[in-house]
N, C-alpha and C. Protein backbone atom coordinates (compact mmCIF):
# COMPACT_ATOMS: atom_id res chain seq x y z
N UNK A 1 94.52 115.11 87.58
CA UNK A 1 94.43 116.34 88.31
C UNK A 1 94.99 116.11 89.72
N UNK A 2 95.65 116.89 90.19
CA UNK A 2 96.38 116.96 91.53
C UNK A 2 96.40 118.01 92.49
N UNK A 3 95.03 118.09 93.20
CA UNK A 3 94.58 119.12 93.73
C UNK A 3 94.93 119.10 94.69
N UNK A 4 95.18 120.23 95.75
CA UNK A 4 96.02 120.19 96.61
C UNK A 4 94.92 120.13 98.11
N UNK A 5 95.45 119.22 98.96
CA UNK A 5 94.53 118.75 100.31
C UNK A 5 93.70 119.87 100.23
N UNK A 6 92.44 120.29 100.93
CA UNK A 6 92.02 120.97 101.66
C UNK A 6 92.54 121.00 102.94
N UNK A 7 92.03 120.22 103.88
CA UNK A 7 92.44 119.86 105.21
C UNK A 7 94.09 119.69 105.68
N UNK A 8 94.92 120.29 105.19
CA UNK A 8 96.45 120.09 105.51
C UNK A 8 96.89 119.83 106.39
N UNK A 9 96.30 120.28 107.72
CA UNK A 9 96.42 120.17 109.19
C UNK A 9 96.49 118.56 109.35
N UNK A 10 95.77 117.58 108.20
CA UNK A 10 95.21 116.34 108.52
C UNK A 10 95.96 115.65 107.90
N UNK A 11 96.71 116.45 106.78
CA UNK A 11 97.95 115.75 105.33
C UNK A 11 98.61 114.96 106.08
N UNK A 12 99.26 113.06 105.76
CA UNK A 12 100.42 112.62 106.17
C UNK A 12 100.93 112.40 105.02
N UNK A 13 102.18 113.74 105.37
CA UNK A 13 103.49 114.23 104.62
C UNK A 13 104.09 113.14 104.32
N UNK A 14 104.93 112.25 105.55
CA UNK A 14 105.65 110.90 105.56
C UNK A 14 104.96 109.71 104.57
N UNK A 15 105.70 109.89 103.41
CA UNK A 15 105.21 108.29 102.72
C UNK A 15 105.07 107.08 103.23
N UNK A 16 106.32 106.91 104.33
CA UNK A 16 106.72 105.82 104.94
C UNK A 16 105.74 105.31 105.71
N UNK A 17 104.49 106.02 106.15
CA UNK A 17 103.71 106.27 106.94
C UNK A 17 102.34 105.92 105.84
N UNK A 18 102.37 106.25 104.65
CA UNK A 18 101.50 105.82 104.17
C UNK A 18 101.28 104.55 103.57
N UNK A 19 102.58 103.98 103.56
CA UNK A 19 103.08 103.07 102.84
C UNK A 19 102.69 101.91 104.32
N UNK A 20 102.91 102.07 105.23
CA UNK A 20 102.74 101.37 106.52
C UNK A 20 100.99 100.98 106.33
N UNK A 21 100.58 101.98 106.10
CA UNK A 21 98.93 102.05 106.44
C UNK A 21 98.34 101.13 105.20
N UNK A 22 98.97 101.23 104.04
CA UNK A 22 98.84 100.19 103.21
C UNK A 22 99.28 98.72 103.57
N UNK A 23 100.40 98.79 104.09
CA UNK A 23 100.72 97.65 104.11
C UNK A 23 100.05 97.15 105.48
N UNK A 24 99.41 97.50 106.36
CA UNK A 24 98.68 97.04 107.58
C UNK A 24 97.41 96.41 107.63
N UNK A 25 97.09 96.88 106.43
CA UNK A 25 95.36 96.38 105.79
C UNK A 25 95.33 95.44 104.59
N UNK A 26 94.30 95.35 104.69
CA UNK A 26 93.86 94.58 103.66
C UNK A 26 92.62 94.60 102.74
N UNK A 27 92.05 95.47 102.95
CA UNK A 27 90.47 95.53 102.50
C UNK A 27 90.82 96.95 101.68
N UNK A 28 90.52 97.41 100.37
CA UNK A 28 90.75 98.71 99.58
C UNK A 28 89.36 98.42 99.03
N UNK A 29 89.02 99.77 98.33
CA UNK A 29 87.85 100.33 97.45
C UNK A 29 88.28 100.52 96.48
N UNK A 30 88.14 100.22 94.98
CA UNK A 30 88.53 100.22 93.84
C UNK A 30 87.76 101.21 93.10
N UNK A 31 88.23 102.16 92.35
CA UNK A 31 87.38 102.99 91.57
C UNK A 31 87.85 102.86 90.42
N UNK A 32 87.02 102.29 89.36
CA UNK A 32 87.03 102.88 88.32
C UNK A 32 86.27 103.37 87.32
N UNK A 33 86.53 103.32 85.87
CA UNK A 33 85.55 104.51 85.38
C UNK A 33 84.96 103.51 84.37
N UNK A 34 83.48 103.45 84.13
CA UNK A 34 82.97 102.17 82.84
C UNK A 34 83.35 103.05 81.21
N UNK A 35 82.57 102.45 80.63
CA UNK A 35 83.05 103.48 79.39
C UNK A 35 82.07 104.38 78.70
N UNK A 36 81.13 104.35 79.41
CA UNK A 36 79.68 105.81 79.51
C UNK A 36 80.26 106.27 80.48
N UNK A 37 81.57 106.44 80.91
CA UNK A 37 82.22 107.49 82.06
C UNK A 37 81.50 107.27 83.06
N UNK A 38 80.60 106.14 83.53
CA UNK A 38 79.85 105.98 85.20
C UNK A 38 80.94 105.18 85.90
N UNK A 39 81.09 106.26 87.21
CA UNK A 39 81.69 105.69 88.33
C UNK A 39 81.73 103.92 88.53
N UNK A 40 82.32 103.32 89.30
CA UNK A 40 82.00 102.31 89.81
C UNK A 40 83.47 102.10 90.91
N UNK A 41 82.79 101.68 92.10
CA UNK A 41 83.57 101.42 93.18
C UNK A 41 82.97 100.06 93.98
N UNK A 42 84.53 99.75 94.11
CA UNK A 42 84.02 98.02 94.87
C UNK A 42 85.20 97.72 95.83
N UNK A 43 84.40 97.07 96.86
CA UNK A 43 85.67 96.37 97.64
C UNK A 43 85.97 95.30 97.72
N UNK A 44 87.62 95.38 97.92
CA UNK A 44 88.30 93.98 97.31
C UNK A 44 89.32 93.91 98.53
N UNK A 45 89.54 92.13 98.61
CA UNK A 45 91.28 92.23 99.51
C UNK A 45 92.43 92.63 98.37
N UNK A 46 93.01 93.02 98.95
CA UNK A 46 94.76 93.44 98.37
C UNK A 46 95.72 92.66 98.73
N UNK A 47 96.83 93.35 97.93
CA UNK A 47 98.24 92.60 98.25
C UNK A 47 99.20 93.58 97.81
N UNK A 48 99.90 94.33 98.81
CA UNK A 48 100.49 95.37 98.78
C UNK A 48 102.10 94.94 98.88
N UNK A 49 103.10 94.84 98.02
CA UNK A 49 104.01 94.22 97.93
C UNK A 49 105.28 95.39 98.65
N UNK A 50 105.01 96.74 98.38
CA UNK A 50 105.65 97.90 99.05
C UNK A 50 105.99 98.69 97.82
N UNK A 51 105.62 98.17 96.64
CA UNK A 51 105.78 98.91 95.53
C UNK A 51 104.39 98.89 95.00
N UNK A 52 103.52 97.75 94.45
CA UNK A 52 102.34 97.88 94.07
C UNK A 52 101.33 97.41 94.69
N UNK A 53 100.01 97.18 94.30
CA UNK A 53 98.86 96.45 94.80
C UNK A 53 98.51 95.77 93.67
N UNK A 54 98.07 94.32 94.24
CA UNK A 54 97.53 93.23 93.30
C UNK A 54 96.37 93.10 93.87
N UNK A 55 95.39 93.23 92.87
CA UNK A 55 94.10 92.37 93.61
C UNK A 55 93.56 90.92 92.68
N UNK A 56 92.94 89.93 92.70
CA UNK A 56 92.25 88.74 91.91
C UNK A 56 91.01 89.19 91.65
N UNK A 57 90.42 88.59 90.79
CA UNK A 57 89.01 89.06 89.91
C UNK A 57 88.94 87.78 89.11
N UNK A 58 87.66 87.94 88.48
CA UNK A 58 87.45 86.83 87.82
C UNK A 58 87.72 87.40 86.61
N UNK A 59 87.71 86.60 85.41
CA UNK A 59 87.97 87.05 83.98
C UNK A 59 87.13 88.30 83.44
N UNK A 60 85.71 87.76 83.83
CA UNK A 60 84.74 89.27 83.06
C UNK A 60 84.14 89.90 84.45
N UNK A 61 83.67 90.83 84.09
CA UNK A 61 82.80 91.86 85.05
C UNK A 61 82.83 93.01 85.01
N UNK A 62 82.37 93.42 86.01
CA UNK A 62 82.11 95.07 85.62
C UNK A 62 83.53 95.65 85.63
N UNK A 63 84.49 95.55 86.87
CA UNK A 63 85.74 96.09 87.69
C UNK A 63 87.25 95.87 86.14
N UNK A 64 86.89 94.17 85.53
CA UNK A 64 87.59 94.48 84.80
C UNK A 64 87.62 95.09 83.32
N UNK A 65 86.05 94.85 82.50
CA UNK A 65 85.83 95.66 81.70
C UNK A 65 85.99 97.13 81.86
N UNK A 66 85.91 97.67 83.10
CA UNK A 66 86.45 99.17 82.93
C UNK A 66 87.84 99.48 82.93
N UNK A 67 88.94 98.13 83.58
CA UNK A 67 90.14 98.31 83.75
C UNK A 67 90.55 98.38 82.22
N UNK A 68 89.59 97.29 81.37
CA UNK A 68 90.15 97.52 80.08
C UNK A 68 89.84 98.44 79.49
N UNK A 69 89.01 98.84 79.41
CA UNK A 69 88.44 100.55 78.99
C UNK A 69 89.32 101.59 79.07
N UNK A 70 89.82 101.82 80.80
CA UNK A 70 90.37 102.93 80.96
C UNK A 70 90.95 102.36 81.91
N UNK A 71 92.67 102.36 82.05
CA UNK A 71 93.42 101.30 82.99
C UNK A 71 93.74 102.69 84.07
N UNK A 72 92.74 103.63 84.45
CA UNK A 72 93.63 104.69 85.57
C UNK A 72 92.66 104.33 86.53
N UNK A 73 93.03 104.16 87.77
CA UNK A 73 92.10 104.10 88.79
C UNK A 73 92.57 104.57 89.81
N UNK A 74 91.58 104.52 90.73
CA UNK A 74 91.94 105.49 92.35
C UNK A 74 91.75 103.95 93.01
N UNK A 75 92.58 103.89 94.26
CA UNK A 75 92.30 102.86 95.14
C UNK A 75 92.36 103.62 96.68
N UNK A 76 91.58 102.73 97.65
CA UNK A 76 91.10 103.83 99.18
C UNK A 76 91.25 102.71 99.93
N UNK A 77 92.69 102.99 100.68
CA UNK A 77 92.08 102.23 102.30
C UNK A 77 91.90 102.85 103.00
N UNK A 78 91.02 102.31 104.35
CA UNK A 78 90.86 103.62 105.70
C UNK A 78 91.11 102.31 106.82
N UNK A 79 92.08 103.02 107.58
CA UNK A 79 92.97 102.23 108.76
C UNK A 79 92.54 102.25 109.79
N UNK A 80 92.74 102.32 110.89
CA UNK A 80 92.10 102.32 112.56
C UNK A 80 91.39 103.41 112.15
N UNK A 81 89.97 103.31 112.68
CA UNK A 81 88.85 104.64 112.29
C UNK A 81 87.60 104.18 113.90
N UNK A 82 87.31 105.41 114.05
CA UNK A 82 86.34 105.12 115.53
C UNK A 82 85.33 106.47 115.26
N UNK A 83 84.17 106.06 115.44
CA UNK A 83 82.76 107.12 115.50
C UNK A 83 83.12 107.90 117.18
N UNK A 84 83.34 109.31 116.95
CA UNK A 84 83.27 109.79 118.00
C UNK A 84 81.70 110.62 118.27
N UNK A 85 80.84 109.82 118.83
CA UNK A 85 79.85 110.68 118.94
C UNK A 85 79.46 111.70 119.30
N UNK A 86 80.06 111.72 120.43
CA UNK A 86 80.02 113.24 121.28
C UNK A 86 80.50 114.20 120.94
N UNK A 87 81.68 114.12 119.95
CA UNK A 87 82.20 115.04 119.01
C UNK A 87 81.83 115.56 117.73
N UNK A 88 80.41 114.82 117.64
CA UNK A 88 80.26 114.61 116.12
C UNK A 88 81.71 114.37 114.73
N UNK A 89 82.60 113.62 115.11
CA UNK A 89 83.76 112.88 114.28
C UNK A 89 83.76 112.38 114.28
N UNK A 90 84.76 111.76 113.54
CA UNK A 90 85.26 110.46 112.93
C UNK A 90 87.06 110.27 112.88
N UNK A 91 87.93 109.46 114.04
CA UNK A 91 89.05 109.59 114.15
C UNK A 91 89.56 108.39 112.63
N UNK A 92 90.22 108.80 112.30
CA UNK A 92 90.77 107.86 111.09
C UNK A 92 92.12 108.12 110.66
N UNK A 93 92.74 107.22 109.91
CA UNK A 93 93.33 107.45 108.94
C UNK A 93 93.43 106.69 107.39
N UNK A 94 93.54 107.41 106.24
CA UNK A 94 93.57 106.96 105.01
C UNK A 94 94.48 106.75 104.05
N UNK A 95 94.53 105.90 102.70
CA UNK A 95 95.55 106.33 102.15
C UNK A 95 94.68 106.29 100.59
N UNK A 96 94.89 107.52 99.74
CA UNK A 96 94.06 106.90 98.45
C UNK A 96 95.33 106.93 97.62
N UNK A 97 95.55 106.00 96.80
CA UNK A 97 96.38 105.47 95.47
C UNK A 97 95.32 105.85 94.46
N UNK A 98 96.71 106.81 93.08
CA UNK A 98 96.32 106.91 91.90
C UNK A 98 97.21 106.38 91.10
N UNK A 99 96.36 105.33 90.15
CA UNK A 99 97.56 104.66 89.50
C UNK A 99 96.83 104.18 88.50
N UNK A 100 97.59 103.61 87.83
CA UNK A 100 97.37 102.31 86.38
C UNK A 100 97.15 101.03 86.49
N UNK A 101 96.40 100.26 86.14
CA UNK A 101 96.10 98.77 86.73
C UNK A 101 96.03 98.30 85.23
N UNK A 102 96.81 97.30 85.33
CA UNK A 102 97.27 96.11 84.07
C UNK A 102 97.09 95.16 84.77
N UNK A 103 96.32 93.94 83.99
CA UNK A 103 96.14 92.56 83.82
C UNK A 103 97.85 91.82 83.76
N UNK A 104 97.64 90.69 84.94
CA UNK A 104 98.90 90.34 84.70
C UNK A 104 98.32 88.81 83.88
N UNK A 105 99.96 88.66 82.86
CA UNK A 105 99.19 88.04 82.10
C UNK A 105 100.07 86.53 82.28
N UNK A 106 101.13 86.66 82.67
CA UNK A 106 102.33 85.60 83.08
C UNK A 106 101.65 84.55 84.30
N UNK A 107 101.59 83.10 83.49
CA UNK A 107 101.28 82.38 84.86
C UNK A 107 102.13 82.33 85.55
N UNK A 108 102.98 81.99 85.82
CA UNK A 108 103.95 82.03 86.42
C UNK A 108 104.40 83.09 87.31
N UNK A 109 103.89 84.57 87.26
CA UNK A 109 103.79 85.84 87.64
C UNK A 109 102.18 85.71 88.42
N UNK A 110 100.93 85.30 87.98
CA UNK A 110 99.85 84.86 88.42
C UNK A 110 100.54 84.13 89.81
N UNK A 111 100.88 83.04 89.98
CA UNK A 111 100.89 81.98 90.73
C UNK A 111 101.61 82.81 91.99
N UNK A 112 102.96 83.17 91.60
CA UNK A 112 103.73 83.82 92.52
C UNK A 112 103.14 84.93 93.33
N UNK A 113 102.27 85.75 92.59
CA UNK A 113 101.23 86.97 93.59
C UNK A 113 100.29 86.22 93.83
N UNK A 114 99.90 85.20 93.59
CA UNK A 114 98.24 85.07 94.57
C UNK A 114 99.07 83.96 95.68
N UNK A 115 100.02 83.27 95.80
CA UNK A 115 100.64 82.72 96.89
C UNK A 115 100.91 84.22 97.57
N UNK A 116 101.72 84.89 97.37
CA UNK A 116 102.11 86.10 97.91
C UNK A 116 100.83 87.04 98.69
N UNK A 117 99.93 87.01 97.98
CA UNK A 117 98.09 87.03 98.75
C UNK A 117 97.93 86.10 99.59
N UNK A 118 97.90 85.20 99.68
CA UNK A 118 97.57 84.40 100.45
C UNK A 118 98.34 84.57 101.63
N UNK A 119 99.73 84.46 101.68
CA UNK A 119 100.35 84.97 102.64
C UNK A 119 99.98 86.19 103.15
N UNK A 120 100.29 87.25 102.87
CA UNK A 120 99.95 88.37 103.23
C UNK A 120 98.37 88.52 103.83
N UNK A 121 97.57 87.80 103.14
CA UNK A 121 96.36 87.45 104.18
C UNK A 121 95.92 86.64 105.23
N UNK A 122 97.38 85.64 105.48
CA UNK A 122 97.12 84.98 106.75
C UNK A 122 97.63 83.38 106.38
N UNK A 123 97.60 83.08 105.53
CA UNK A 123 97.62 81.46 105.25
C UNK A 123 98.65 81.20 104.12
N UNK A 124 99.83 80.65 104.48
CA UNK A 124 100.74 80.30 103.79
C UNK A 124 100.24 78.89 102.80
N UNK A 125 99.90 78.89 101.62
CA UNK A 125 99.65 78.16 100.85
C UNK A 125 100.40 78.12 99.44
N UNK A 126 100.05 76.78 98.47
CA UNK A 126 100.69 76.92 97.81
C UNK A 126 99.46 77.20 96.64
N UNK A 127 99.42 77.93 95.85
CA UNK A 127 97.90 78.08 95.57
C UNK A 127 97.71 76.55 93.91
N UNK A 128 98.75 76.00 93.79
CA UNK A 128 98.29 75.37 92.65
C UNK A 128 98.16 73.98 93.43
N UNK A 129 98.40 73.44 94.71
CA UNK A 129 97.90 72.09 95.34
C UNK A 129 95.99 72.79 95.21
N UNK A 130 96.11 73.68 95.22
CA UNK A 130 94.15 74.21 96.07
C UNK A 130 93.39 74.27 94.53
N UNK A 131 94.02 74.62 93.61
CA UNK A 131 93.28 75.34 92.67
C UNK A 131 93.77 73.94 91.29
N UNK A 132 93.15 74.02 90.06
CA UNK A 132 93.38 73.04 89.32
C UNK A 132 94.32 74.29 88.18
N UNK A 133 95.20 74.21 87.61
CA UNK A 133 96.20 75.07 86.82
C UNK A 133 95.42 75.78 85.69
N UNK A 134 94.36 75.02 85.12
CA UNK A 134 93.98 75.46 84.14
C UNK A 134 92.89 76.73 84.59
N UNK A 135 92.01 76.40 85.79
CA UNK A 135 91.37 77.48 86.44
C UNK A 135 92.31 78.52 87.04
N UNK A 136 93.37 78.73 87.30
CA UNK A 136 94.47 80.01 87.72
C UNK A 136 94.17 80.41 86.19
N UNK A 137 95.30 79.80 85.31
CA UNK A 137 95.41 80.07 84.11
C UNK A 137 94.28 80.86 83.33
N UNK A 138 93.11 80.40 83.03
CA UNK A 138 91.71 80.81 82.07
C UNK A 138 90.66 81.33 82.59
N UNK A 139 90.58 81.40 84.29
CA UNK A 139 89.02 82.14 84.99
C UNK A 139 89.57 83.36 86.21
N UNK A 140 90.99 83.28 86.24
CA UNK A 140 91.66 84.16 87.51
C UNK A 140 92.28 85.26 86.87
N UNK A 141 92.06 86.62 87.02
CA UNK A 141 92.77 87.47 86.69
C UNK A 141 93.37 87.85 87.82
N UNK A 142 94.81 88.51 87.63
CA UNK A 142 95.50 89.13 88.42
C UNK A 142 95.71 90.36 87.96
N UNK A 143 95.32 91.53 88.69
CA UNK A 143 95.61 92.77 88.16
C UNK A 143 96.69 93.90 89.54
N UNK A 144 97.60 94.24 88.88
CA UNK A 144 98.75 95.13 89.52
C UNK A 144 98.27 96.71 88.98
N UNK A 145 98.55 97.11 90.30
CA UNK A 145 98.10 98.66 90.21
C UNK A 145 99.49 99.42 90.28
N UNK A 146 100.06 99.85 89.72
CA UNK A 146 101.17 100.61 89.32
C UNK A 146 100.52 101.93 90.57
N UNK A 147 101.84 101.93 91.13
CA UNK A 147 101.63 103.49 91.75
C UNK A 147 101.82 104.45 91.25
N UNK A 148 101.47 105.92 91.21
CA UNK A 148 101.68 106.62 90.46
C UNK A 148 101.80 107.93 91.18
N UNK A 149 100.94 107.72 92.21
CA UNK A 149 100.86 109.19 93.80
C UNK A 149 99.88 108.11 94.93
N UNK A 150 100.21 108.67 95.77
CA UNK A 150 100.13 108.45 97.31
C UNK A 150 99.54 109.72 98.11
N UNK A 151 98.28 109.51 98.35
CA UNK A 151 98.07 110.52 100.01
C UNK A 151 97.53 110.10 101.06
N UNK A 152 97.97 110.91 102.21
CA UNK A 152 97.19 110.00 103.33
C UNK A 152 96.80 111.08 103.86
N UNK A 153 95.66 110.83 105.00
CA UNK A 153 94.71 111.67 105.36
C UNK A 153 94.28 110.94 106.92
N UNK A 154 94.79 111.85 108.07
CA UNK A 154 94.51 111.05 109.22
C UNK A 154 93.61 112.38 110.69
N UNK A 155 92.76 111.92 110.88
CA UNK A 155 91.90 112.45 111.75
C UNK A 155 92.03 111.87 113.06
N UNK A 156 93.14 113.06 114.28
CA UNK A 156 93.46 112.15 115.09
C UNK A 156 92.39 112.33 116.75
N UNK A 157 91.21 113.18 116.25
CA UNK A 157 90.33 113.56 117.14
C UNK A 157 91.21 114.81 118.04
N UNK A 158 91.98 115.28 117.72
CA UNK A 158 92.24 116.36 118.79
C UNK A 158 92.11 117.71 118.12
């Protein structure tokens, strides 16, 4: 479903702009759906390549049994944000992703995005000196979120 903003005044039109706000952060909210259709949302670091988002997980749990269930999910970052009290607001901006999230299943594709995480989170490493191959390989999932739509949503207090 693709309902159209309420708040339009607040819409950022510019992808380029949303795509920035993704790529500036690092911390997203994951939604997805279990398979009694109950919500579930969690936060995770990312790795926003400028086309998709990767996040790591462990093999079982809640986040990926629902990915296997039902691979559509919503993902939420919120960027520079400040409590304006005196205003009763909240200055922000957001971006929520709707997309498809597949298990990547290629070590070799594994290895290359969680170095690529690592970078992108601060520390150039090589992740198979840190980690033993067979633990990447058999306890690390890598899951890519296919984009599918983009909105952003920014509250600039004025």
């Amino acid at each position: 479903m693709n309902k159209e903003m309420r708040r339009k005044d607040r819409e950022i039109t510019d992808i380029h702009e949303c795509k920035s706000i993704l790529k500036n952060n690092n911390l997203g909210f994951l939604s997805t759906t279990g398979i009694d259709n109950t919500p579930y949302v969690v936060p995770l670091n990312y790795f926003y390549d400028g086309e998709s988002i990767y996040f790591h997980s462990a093999t079982e749990g809640h986040k990926v049994d629902n990915i296997k269930n039902n691979p559509m999910v919503c993902f939420c970052v919120v960027g520079n944000h400040e409590i304006i009290l005196d205003k009763f607001t909240t200055t922000y901006e957001s971006v929520i992703v709707f997309g498809k999230a597949e298990i990547v299943t290629d070590l070799q594709e594994k290895i290359q995005i969680l170095n690529g995480m690592m970078k992108y989170l601060g520390r150039e490493v090589d992740v198979t000196k840190h980690y033993k191959m067979n633990f990447i390989k058999d306890k690390t999932e890598i899951v890519k979120i296919k984009i599918d739509r983009i909105t952003g949503k920014r509250n600039t207090g004025k």
